[in-house]
PDB file of N, CA and C in Angstrom:
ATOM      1  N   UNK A   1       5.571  -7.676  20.089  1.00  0.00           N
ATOM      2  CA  UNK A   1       5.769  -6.900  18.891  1.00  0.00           C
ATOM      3  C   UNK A   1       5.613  -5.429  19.263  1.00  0.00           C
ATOM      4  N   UNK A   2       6.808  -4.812  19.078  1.00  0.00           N
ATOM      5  CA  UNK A   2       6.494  -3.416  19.495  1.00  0.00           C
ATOM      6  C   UNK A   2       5.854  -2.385  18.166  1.00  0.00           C
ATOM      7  N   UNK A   3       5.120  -1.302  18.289  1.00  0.00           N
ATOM      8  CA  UNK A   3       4.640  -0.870  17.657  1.00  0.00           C
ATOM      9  C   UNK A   3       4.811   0.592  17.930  1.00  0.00           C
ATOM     10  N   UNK A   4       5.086   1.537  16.981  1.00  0.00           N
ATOM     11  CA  UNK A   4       4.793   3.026  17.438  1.00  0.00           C
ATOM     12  C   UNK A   4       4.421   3.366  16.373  1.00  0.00           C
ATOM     13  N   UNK A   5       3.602   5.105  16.622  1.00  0.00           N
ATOM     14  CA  UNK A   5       2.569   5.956  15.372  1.00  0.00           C
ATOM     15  C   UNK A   5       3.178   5.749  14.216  1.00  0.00           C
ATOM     16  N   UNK A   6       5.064   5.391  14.131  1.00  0.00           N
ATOM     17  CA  UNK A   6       5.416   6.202  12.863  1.00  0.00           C
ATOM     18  C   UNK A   6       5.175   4.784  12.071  1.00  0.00           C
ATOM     19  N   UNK A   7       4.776   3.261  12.703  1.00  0.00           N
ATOM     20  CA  UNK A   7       5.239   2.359  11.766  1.00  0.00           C
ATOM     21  C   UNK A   7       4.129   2.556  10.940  1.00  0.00           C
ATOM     22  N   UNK A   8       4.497   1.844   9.476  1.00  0.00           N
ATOM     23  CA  UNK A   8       3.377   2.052   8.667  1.00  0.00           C
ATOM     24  C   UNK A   8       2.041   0.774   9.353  1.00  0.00           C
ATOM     25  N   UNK A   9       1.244   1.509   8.475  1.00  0.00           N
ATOM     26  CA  UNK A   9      -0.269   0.318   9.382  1.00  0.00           C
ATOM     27  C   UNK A   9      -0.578  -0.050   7.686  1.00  0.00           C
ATOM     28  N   UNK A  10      -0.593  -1.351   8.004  1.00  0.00           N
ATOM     29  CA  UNK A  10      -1.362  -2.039   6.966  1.00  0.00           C
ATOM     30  C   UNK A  10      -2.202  -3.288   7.713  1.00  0.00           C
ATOM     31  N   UNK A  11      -2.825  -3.639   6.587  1.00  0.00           N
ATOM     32  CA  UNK A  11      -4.195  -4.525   7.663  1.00  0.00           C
ATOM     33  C   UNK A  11      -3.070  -5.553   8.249  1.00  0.00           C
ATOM     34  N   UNK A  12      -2.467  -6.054   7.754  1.00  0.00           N
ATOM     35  CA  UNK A  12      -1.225  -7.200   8.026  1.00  0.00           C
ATOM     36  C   UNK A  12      -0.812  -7.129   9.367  1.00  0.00           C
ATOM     37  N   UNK A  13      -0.397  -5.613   9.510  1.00  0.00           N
ATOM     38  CA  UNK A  13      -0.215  -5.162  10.784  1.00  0.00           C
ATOM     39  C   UNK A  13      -1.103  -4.994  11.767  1.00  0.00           C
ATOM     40  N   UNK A  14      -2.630  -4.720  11.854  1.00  0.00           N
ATOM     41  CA  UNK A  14      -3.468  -4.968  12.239  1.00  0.00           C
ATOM     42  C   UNK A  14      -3.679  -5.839  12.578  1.00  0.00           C
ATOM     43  N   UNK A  15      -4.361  -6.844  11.723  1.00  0.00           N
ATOM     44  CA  UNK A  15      -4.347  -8.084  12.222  1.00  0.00           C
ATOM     45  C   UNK A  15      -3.012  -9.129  13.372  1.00  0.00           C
ATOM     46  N   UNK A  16      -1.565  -8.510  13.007  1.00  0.00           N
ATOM     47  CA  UNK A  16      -0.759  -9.285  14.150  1.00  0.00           C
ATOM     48  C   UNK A  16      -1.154  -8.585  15.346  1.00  0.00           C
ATOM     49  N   UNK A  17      -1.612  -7.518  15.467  1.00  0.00           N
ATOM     50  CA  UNK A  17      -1.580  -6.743  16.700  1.00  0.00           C
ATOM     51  C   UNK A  17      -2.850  -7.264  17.346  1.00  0.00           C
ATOM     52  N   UNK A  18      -3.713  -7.157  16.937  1.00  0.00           N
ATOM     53  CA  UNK A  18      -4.991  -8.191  16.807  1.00  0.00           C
ATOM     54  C   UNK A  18      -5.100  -9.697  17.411  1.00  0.00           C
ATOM     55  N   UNK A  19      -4.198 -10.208  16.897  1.00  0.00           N
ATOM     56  CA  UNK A  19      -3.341 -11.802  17.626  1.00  0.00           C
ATOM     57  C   UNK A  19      -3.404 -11.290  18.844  1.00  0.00           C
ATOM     58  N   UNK A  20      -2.223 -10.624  18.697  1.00  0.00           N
ATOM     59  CA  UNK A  20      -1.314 -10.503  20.248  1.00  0.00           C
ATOM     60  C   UNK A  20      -1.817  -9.851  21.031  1.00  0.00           C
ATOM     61  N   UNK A  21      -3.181  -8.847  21.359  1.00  0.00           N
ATOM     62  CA  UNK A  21      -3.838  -8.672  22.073  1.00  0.00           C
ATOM     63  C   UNK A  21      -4.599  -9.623  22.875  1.00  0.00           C
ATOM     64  N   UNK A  22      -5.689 -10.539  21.844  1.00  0.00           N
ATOM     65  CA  UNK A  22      -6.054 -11.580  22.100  1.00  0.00           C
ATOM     66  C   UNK A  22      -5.413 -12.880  23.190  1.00  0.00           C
ATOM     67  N   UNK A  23      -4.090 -12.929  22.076  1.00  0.00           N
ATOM     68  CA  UNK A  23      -3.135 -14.332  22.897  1.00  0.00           C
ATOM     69  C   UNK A  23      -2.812 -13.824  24.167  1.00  0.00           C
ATOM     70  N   UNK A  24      -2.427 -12.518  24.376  1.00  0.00           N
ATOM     71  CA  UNK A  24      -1.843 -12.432  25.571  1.00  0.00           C
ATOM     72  C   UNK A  24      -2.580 -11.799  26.452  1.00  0.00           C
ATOM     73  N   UNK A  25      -4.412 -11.529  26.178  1.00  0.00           N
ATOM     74  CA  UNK A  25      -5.256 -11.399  27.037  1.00  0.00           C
ATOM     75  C   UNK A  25      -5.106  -9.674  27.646  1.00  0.00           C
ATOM     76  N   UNK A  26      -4.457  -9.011  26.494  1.00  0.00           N
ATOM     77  CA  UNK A  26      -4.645  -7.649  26.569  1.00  0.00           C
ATOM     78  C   UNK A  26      -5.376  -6.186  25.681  1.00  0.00           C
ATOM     79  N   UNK A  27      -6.627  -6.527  26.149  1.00  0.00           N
ATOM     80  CA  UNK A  27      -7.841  -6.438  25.838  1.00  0.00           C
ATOM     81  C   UNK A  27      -9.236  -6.139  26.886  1.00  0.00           C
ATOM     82  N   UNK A  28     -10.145  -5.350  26.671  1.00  0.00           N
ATOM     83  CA  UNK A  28     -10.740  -4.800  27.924  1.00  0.00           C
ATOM     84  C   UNK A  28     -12.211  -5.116  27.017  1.00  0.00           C
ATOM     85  N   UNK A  29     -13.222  -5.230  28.117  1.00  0.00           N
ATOM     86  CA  UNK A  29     -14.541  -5.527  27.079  1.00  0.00           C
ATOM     87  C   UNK A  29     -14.615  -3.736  26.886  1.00  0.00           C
ATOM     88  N   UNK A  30     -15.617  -3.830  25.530  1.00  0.00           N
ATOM     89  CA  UNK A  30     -16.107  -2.165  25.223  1.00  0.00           C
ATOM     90  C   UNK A  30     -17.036  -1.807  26.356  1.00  0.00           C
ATOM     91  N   UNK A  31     -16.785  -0.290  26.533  1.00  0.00           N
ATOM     92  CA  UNK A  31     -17.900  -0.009  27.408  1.00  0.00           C
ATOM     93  C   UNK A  31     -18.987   1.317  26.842  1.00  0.00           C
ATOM     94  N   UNK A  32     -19.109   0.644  25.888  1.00  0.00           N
ATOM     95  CA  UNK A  32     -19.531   1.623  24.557  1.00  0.00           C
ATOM     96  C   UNK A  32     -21.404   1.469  25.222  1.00  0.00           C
ATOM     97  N   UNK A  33     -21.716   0.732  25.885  1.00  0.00           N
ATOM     98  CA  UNK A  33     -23.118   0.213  26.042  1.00  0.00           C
ATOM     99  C   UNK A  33     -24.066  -0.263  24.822  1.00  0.00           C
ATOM    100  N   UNK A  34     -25.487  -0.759  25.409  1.00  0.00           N
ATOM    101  CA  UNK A  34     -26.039  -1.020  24.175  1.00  0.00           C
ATOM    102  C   UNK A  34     -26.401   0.047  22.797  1.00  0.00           C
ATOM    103  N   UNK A  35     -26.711   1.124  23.562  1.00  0.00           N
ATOM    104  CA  UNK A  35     -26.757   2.767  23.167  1.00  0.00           C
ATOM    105  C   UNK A  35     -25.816   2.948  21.960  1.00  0.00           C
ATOM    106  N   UNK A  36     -24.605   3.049  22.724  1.00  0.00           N
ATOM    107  CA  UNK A  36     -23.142   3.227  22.111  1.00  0.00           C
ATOM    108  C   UNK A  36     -22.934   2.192  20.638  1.00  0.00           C
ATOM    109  N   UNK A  37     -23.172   1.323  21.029  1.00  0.00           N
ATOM    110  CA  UNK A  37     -22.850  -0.051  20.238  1.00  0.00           C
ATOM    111  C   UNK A  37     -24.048   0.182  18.801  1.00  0.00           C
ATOM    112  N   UNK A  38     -25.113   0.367  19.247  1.00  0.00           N
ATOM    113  CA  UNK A  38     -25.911   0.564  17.977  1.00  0.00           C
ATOM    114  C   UNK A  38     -25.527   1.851  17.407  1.00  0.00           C
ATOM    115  N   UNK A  39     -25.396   3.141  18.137  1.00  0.00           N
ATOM    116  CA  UNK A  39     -24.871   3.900  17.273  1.00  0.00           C
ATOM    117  C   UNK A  39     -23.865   3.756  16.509  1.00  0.00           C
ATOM    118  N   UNK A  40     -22.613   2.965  16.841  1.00  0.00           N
ATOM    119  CA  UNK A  40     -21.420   2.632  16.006  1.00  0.00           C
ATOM    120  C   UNK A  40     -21.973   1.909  15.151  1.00  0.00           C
ATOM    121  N   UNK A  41     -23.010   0.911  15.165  1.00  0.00           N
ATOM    122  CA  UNK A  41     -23.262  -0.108  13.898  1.00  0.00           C
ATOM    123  C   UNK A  41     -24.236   1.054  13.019  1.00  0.00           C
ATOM    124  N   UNK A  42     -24.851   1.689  13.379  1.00  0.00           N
ATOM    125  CA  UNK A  42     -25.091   2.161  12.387  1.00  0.00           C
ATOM    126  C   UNK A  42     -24.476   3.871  11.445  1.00  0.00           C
ATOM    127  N   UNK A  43     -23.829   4.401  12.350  1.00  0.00           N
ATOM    128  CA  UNK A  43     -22.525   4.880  11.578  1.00  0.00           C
ATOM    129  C   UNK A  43     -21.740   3.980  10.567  1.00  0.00           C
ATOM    130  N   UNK A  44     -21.248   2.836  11.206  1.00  0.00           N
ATOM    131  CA  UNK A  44     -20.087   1.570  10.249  1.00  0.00           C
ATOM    132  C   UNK A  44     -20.944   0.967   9.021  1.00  0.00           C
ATOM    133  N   UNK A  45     -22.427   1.011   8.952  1.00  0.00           N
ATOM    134  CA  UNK A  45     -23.193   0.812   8.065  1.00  0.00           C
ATOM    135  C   UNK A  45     -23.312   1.592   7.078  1.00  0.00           C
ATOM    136  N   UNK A  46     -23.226   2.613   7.313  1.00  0.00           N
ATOM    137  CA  UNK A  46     -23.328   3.913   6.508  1.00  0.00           C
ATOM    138  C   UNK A  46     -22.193   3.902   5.826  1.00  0.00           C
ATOM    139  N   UNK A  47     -20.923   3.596   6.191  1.00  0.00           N
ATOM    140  CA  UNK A  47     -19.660   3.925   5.846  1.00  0.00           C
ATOM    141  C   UNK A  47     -19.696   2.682   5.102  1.00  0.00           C
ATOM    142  N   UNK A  48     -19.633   1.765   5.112  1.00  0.00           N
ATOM    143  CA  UNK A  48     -18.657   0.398   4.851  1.00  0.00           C
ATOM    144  C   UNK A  48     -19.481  -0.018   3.696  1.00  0.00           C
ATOM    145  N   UNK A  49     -19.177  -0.067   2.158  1.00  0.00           N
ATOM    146  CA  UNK A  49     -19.898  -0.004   0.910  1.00  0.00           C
ATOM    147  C   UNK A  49     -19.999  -1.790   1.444  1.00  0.00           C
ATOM    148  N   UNK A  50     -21.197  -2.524   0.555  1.00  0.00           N
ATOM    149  CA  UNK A  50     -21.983  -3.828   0.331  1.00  0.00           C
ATOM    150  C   UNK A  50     -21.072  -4.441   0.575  1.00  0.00           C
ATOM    151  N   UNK A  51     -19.628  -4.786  -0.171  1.00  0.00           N
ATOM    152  CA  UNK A  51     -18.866  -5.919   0.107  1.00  0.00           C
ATOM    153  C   UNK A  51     -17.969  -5.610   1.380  1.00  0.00           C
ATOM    154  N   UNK A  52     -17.785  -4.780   1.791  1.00  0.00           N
ATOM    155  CA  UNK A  52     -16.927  -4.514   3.045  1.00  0.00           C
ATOM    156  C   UNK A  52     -17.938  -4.988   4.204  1.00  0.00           C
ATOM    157  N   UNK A  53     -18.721  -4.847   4.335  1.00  0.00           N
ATOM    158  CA  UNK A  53     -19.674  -5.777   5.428  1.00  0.00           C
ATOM    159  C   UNK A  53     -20.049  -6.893   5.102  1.00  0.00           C
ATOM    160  N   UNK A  54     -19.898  -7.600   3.559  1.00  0.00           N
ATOM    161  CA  UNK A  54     -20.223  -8.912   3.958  1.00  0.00           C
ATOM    162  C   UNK A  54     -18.748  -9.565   4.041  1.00  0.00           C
ATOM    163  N   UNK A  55     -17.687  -9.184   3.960  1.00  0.00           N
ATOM    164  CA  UNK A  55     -16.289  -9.281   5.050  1.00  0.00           C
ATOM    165  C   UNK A  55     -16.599  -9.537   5.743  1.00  0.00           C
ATOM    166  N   UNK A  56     -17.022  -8.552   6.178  1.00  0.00           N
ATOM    167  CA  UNK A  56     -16.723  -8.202   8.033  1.00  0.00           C
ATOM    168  C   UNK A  56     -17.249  -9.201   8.666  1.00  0.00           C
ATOM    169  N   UNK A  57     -18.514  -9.340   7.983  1.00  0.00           N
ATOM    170  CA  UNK A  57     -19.562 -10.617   8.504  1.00  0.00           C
ATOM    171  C   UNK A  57     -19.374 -11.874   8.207  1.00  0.00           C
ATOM    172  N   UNK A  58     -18.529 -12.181   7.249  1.00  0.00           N
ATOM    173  CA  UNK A  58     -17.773 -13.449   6.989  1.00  0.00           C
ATOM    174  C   UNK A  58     -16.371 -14.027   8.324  1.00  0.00           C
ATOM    175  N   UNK A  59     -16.111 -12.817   8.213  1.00  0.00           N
ATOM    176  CA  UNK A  59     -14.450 -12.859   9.409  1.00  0.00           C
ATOM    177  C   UNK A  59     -15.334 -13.072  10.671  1.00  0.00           C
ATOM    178  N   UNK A  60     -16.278 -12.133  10.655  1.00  0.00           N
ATOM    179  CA  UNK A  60     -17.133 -12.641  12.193  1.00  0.00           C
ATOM    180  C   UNK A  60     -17.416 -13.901  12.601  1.00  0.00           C
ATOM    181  N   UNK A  61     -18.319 -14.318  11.583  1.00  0.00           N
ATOM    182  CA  UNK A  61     -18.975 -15.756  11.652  1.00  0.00           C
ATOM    183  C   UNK A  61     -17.403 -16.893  11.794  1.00  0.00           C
ATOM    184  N   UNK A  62     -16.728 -16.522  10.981  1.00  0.00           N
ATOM    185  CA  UNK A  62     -14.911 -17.893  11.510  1.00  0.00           C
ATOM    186  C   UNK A  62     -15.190 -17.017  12.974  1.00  0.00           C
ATOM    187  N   UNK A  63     -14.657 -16.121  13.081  1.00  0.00           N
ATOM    188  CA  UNK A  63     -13.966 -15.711  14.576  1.00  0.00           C
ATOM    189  C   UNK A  63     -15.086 -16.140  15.586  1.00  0.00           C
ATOM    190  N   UNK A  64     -16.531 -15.973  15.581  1.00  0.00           N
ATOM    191  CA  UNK A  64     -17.403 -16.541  16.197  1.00  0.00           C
ATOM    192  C   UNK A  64     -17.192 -18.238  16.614  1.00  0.00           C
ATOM    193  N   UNK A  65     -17.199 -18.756  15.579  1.00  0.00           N
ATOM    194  CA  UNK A  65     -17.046 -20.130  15.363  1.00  0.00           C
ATOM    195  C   UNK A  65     -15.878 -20.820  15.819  1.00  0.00           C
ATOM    196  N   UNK A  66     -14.802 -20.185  15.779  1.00  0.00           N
ATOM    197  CA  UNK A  66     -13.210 -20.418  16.637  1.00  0.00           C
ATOM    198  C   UNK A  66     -13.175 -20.557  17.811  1.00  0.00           C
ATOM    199  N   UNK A  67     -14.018 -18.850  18.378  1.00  0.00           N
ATOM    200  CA  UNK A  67     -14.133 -19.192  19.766  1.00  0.00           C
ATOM    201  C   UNK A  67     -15.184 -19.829  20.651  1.00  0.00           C
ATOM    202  N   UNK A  68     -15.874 -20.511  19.556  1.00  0.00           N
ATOM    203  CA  UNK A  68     -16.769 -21.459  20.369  1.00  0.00           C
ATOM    204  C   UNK A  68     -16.831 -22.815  20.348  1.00  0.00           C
ATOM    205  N   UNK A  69     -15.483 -23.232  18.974  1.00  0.00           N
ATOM    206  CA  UNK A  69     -15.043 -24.503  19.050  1.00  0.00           C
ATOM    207  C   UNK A  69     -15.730 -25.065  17.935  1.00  0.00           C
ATOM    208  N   UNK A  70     -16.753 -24.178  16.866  1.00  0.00           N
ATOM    209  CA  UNK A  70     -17.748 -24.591  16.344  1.00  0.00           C
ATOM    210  C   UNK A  70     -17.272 -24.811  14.870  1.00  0.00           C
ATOM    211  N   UNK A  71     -15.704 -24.211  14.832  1.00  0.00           N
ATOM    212  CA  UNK A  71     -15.442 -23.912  13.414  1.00  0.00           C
ATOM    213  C   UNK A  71     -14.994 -24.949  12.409  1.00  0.00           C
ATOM    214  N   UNK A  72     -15.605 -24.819  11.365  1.00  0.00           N
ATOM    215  CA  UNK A  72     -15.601 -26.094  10.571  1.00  0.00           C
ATOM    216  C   UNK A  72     -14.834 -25.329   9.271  1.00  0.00           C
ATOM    217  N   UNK A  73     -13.929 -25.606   8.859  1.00  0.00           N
ATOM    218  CA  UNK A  73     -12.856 -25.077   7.383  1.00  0.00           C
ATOM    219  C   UNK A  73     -13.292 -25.685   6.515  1.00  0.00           C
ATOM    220  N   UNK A  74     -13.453 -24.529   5.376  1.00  0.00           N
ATOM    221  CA  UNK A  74     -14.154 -24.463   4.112  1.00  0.00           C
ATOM    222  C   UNK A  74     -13.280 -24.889   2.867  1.00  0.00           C
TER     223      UNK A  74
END
């Protein structure tokens, strides 16, 4: 799926790009460190009103659970 700045971004689009990183294993771990990593969570805390993190933390827990084989559909 090709993509450039001008296409519009909607989560839709996100999320396929999201796939296809994944499926086709193009993807790098963060090298944000532990440092890094807590500072982003707690910036994204600050930002992301009550129900937007318990999203986030809902999509986590499937995506957790997918890739560990653990996932059971609700």
């Amino acid at each position: 799926m090709a993509m450039t700045l001008h296409t519009l971004k909607t989560d839709a689009i996100d999320a396929a790009m999201i796939a296809d990183l994944m499926r086709y294993n193009r993807y790098e771990p963060c090298a944000l460190g532990e440092r890094g990593a807590a500072k982003l969570g707690r910036a994204t805390a600050r930002r992301l009103p009550k129900r937007s993190i318990m999203l986030k933390n809902r999509a986590t827990a499937i995506l957790d659970g997918l890739f560990s084989g653990s996932f059971r559909p609700t």
